[in-house]
Protein backbone atom coordinates (compact mmCIF):
# COMPACT_ATOMS: atom_id res chain seq x y z
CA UNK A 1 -12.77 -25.81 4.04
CA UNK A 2 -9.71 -28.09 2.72
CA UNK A 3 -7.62 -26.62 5.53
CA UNK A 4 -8.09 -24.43 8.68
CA UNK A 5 -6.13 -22.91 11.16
CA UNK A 6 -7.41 -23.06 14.60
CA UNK A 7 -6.91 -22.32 18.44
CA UNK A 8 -7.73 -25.63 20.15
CA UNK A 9 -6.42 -28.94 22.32
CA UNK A 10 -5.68 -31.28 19.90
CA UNK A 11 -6.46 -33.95 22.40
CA UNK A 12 -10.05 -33.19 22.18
CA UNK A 13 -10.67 -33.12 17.85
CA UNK A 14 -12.58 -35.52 16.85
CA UNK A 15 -11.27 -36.56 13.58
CA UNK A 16 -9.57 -39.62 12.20
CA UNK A 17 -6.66 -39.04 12.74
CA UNK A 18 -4.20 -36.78 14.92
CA UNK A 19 -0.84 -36.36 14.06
CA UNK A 20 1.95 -36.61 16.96
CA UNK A 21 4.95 -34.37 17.04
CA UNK A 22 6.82 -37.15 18.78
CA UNK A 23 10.42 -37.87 19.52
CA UNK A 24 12.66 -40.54 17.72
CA UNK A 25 12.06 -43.55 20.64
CA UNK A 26 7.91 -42.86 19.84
CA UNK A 27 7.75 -43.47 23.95
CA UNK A 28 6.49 -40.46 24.58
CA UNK A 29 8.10 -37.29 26.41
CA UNK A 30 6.83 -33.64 27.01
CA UNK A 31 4.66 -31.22 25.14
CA UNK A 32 2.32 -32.16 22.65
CA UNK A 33 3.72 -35.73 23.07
CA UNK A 34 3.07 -36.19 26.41
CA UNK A 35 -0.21 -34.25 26.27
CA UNK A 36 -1.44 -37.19 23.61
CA UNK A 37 -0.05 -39.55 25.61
CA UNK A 38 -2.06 -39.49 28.45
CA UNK A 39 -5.10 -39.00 26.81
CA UNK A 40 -4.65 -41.48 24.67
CA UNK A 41 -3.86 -43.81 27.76
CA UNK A 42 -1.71 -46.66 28.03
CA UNK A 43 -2.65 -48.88 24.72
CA UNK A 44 -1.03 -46.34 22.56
CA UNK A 45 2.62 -46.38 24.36
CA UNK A 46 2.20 -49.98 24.39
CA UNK A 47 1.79 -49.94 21.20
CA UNK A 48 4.15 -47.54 20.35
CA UNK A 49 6.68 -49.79 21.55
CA UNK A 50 6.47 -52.50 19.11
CA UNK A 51 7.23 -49.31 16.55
CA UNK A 52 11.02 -49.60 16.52
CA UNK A 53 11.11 -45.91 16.62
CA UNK A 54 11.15 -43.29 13.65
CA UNK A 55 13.63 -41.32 12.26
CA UNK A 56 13.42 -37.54 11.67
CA UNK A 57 10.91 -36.50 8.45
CA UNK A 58 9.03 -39.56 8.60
CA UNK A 59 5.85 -40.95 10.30
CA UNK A 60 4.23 -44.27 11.86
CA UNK A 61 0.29 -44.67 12.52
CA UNK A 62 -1.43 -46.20 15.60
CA UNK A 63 -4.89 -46.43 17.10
CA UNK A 64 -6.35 -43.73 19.10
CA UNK A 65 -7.11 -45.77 22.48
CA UNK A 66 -8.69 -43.25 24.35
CA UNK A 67 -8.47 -40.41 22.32
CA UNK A 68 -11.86 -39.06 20.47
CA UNK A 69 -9.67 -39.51 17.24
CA UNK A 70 -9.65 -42.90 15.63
CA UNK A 71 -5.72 -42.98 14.92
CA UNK A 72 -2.56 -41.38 16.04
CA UNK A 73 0.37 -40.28 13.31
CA UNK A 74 3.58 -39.79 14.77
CA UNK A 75 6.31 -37.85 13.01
CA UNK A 76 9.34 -36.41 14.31
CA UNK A 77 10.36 -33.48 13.49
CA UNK A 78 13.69 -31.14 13.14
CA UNK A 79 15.63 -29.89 16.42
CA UNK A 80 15.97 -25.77 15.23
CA UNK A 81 19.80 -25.29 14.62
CA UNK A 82 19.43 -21.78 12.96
CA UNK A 83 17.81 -22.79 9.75
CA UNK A 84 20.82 -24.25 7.72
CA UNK A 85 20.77 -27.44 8.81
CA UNK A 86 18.13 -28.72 6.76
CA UNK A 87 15.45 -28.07 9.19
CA UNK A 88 12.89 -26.86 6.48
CA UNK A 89 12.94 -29.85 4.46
CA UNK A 90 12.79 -31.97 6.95
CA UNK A 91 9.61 -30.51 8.93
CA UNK A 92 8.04 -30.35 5.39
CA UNK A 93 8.70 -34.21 4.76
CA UNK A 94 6.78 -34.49 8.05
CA UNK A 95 3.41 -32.73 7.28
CA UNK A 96 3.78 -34.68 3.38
CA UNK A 97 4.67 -37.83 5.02
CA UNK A 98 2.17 -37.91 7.76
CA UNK A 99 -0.85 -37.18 5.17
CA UNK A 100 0.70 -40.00 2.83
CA UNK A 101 0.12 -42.24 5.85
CA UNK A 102 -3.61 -40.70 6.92
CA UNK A 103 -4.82 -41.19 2.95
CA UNK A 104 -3.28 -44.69 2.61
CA UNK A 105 -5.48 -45.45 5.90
CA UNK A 106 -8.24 -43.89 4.44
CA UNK A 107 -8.29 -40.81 7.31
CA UNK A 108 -10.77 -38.29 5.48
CA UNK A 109 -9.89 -35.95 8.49
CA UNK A 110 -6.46 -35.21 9.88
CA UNK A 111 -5.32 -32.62 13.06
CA UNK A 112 -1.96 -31.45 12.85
CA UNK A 113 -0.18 -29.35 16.29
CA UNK A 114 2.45 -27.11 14.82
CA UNK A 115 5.37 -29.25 14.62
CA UNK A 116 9.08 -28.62 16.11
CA UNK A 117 7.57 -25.48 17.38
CA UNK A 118 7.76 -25.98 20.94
CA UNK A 119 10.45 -27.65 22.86
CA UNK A 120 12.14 -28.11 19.18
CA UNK A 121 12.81 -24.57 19.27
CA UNK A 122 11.65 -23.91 15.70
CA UNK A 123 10.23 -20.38 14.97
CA UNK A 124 6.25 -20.81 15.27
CA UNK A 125 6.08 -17.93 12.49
CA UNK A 126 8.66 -19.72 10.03
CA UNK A 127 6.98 -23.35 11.25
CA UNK A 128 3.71 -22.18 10.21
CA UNK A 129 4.31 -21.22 7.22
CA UNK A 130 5.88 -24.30 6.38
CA UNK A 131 3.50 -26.13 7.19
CA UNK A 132 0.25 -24.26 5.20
CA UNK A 133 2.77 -24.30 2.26
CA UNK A 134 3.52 -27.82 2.42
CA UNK A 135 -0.02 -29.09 3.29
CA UNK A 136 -1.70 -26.95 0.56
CA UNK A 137 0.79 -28.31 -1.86
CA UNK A 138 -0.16 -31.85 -1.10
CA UNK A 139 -3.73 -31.16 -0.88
CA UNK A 140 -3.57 -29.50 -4.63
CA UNK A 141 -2.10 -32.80 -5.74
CA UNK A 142 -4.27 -35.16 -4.19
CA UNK A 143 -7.79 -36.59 -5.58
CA UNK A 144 -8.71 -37.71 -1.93
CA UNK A 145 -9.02 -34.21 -0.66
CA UNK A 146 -9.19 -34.67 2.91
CA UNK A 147 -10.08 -32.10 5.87
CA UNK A 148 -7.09 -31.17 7.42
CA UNK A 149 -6.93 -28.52 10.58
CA UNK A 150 -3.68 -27.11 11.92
CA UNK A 151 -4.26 -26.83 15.80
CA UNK A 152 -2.49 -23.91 17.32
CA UNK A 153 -2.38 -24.70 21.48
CA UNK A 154 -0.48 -21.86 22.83
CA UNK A 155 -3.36 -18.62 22.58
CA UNK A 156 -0.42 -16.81 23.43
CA UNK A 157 1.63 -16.94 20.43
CA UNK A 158 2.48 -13.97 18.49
CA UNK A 159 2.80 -14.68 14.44
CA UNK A 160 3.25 -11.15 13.62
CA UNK A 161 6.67 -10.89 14.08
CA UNK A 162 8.61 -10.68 10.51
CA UNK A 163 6.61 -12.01 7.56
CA UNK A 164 3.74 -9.19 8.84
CA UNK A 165 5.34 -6.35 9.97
CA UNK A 166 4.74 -4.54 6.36
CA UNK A 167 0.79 -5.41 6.70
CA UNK A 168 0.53 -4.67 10.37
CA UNK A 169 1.48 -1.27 8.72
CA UNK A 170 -0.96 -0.69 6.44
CA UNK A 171 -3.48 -1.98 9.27
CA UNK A 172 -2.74 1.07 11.21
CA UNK A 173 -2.51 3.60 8.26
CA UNK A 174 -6.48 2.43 7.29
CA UNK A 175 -8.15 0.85 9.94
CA UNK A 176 -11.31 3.36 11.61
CA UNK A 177 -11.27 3.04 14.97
CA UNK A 178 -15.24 2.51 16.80
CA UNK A 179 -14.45 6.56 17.40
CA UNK A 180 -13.61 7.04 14.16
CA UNK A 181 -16.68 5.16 12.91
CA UNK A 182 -18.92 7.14 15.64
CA UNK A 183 -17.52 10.63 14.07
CA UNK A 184 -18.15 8.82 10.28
CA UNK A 185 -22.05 7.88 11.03
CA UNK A 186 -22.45 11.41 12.83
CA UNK A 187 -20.97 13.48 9.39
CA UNK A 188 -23.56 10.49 7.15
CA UNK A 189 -26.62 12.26 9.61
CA UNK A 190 -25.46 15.68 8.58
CA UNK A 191 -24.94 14.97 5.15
CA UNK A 192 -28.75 13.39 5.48
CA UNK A 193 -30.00 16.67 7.15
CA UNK A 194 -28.78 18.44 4.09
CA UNK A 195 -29.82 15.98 1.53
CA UNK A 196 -33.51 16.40 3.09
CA UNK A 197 -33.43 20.14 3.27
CA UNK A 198 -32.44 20.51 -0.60
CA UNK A 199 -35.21 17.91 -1.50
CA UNK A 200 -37.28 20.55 0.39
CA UNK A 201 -35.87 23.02 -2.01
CA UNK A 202 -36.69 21.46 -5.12
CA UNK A 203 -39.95 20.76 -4.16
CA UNK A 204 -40.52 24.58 -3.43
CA UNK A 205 -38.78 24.78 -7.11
CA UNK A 206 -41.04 22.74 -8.64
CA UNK A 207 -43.85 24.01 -7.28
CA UNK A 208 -42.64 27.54 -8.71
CA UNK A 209 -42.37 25.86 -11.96
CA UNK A 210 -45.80 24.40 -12.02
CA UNK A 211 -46.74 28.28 -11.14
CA UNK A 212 -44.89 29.81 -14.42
CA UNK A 213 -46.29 26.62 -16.41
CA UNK A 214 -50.01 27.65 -15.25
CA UNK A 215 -49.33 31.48 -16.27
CA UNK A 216 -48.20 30.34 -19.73
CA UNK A 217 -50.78 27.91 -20.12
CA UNK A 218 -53.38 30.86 -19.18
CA UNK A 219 -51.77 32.84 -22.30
CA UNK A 220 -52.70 30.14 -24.56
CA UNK A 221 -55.47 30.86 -27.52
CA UNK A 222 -57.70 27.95 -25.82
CA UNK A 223 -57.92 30.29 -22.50
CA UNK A 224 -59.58 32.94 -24.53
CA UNK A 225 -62.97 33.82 -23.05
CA UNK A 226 -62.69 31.64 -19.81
CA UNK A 227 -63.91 33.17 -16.99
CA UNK A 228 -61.00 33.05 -13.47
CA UNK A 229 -62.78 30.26 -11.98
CA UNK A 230 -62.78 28.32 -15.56
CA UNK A 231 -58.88 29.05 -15.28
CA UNK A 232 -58.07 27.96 -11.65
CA UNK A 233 -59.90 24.66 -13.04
CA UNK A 234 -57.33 24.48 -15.63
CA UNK A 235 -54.51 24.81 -13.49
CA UNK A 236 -53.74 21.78 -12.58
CA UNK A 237 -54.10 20.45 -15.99
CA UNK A 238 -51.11 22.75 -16.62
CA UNK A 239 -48.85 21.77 -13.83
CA UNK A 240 -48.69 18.32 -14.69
CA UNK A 241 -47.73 19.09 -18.46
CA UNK A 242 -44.78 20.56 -16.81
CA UNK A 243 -43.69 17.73 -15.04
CA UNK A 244 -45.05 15.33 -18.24
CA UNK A 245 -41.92 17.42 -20.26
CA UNK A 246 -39.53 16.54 -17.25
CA UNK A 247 -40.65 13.25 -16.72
CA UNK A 248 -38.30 9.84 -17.00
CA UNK A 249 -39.07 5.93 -18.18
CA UNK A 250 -39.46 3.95 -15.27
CA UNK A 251 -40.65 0.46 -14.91
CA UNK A 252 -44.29 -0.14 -15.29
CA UNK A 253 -44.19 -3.18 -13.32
CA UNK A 254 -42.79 -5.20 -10.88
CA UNK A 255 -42.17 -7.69 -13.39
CA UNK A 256 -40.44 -5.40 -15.81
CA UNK A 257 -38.46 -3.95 -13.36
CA UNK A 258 -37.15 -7.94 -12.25
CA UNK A 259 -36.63 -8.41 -15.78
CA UNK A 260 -33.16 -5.71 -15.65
CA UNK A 261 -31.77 -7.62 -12.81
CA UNK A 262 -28.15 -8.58 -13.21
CA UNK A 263 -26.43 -11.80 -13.69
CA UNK A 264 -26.07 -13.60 -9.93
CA UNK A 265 -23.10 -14.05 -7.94
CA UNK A 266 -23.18 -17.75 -9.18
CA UNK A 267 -23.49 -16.94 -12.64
CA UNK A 268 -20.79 -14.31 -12.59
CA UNK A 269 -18.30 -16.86 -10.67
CA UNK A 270 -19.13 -19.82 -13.37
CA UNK A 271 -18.51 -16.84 -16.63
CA UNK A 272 -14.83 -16.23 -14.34
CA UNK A 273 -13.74 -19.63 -14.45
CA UNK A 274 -14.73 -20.05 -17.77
CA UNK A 275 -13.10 -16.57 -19.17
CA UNK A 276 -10.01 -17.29 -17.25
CA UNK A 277 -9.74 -21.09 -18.70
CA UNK A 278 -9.60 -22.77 -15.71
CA UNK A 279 -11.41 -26.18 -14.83
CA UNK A 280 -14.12 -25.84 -11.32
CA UNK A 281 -11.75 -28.30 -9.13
CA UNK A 282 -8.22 -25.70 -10.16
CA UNK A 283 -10.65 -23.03 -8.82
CA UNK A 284 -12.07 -24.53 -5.74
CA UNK A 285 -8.80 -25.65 -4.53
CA UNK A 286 -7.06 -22.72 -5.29
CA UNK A 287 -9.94 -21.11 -3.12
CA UNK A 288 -9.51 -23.58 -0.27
CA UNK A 289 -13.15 -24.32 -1.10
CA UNK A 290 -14.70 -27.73 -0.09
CA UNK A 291 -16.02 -29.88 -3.56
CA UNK A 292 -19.64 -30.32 -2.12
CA UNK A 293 -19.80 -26.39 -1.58
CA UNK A 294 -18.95 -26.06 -5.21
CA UNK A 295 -21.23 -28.42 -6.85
CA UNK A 296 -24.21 -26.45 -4.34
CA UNK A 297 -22.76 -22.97 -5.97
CA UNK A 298 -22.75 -24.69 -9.63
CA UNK A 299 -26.33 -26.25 -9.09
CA UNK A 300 -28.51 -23.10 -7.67
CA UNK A 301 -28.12 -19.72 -9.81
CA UNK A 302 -29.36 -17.90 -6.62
CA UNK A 303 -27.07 -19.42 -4.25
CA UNK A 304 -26.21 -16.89 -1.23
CA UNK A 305 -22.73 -17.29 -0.08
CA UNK A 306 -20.63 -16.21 2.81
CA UNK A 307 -18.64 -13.45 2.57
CA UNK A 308 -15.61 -15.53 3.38
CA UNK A 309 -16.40 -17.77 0.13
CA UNK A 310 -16.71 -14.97 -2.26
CA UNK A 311 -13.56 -13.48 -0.54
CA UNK A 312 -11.93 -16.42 -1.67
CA UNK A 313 -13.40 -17.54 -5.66
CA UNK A 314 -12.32 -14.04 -5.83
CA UNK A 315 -8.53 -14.27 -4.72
CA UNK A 316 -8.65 -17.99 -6.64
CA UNK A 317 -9.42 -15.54 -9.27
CA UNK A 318 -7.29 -12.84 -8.79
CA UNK A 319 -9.64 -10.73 -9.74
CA UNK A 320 -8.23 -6.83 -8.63
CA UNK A 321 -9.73 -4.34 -6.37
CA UNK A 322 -12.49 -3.31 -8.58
CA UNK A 323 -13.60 -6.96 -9.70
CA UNK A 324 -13.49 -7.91 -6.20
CA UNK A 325 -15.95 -5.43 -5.23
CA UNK A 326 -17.87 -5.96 -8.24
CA UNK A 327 -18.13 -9.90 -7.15
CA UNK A 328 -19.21 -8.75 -3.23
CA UNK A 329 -21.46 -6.73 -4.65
CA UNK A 330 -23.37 -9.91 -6.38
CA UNK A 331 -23.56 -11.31 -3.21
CA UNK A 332 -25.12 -8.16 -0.92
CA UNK A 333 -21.48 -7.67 0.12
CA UNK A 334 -18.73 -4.66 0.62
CA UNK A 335 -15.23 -3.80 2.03
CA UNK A 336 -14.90 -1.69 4.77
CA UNK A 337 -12.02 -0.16 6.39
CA UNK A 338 -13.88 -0.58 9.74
CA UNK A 339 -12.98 -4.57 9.25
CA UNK A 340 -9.56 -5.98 9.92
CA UNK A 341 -10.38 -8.66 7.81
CA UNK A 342 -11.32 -6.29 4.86
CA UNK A 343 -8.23 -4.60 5.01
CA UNK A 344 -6.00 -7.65 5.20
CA UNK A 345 -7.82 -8.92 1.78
CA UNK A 346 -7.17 -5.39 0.46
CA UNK A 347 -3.60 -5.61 1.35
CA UNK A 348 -2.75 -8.96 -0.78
CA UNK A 349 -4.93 -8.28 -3.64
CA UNK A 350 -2.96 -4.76 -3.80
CA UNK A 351 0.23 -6.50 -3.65
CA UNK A 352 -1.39 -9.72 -6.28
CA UNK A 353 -0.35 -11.41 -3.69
CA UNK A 354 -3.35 -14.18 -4.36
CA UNK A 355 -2.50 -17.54 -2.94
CA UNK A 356 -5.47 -17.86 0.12
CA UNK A 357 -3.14 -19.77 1.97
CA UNK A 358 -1.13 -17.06 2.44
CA UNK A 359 -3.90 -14.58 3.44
CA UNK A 360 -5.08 -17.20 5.82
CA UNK A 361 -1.89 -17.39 8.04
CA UNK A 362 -1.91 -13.38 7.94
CA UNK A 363 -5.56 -13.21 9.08
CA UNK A 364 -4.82 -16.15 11.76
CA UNK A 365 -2.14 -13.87 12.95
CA UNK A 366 -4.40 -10.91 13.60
CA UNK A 367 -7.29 -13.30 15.42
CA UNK A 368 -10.07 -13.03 12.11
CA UNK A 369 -12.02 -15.46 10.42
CA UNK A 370 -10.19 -17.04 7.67
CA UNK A 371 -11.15 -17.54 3.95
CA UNK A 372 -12.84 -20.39 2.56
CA UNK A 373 -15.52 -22.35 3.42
């Protein structure tokens, strides 16, 4: 996907380029900084020095020395000072800046740490969301389209404080518990018991009814001067006109029946896009959807997706509850309330809250898989 939120050592991704949250003098210092720094070894603070520094908001590229990256982008961002010193703009003009820089050096892969939000004392909640908003912003304006992963280091850090207090809520109210789900799957066997004993039931009925059928048949003018033996033949004959007059049309064939299959998911996401005016790169982007995953989707009417992928055409979308389902369905897919993840898409698409962006720090927050592919 476009952009992913991850738990990892940014030392150790093995992109282009990984961006530095570095301090004004670029001469390294503690943190993130200093963690680059000596991985990177000595070449890239020699380097560094023939920088002349960088002011606050903006960035300056180097090589990677001996980093599995190919190049280093180092930014500086904003001291926290309680939010109205202009901290927000200026941490956005980093992430905006420091992907102006990877594109112009043709980086088709960038790793971002969350900036200021260490020894910079910046919120990690608040950072974060600054910096989805302002790297899904850029990436929605940009033909280049690179890969770009924000690299959480601390596994520690809590983001449910605040912005996710509401859902954490409505986690609680619907999530089933494994006992829950135990006591759920015990009630299903019961329900099963009782589905079997009432087939039982109508089969006794229908044998009754095959019974009457054969007495009435036996009344019938053609009976007249059979013998009992000549009748018991007959009876048979009689119990399947009864179920003839109950009977329904099914398929006579394996091809007939293949024939009344419904559109595919593929086909049903292509009609969306096309009811809803939009062009294929408004809705892969707005779906956080990589353009080679698309054009497989467009080019193969039986394409099977991931969940994840459908989860998000559907929120690019905003298709409601009901369409939602209706689109899962295409795929061989459902919502449960046994799933975090489930209920978290629930949540926003009850709210229309649809930008996957969004969704994607809340689900990061709670430890699931984000959406996208």
């Amino acid at each position: 996907m476009p952009l992913q939120i991850i738990r990892n050592d940014i030392t150790k991704m093995q992109v282009d380029a990984i961006v530095n949250a570095a301090n004004s003098s670029l001469l390294g210092g503690g943190g993130v900084d200093g963690a680059i720094h000596r991985a990177a070894g000595p070449g890239l603070l020699a380097e560094c020095r023939t920088l002349g520094g960088c002011k606050t908001g903006e960035a300056k590229i180097t090589g990677g020395y001996d980093l599995p990256a190919k190049h280093v982008i180092h930014t500086v961002g904003p001291v926290w000072r309680g939010g109205d010193a202009g901290e927000p703009a200026l941490l956005a003009s980093c992430y905006r800046e420091s992907l102006k820089v990877a594109v112009e050096n043709g980086c088709k892969s960038v790793a971002f740490p969350l900036i200021s939000a260490g020894i910079f004392g910046y919120p990690k909640a608040e950072a974060m969301h600054v910096a989805v908003q302002t790297i899904t912003d850029f990436l929605r304006e940009t033909e280049d389209e690179p890969e770009v992963w924000l690299v959480i280091f601390d596994r520690s850090a809590d983001f449910r404080e605040g912005r996710f207090r509401e859902l954490g809520g409505f986690l609680r109210e619907r999530f089933t518990d494994p006992q829950m789900a135990a006591n759920a799957r015990d009630a299903l066997a019961a329900a099963d018991a009782a589905v079997m004993g009432s087939a039982a039931a109508m089969s006794h009925f229908a044998a009754e009814a095959a019974e009457e059928a054969q007495k009435k048949r036996e009344k019938r003018p053609r009976f007249k001067g059979l013998g009992m033996a000549k009748r018991a033949e007959a009876a048979p004959s009689a119990a399947c006109d009864a179920l003839e007059e109950e009977s329904f049309e099914v398929p006579t064939s394996l091809g007939k029946a293949l024939d009344s299959i419904d559109e595919s998911f593929s086909q049903m996401l292509l009609r969306l896009i096309d009811e809803r005016g939009m062009t294929d790169a408004e809705c892969y982007k707005k779906a956080n959807i990589d353009r080679k995953l698309f054009s497989k989707i467009r080019g193969d009417v039986q394409y099977r997706p991931k969940k994840v992928t459908v989860i998000a055409f559907a929120i690019a979308l905003e298709l409601d509850l009901d369409e939602t389902k209706d689109m899962l369905m295409k795929a061989g897919y459902a919502l449960s309330h046994s799933s975090k993840f489930d209920i978290i898409v629930e949540y926003y698409i009850r709210k229309g809250k649809y930008d996957v962006y969004e969704i994607n720090e809340a689900l990061f927050a709670f430890d699931q898989m984000l959406i996208g592919a």
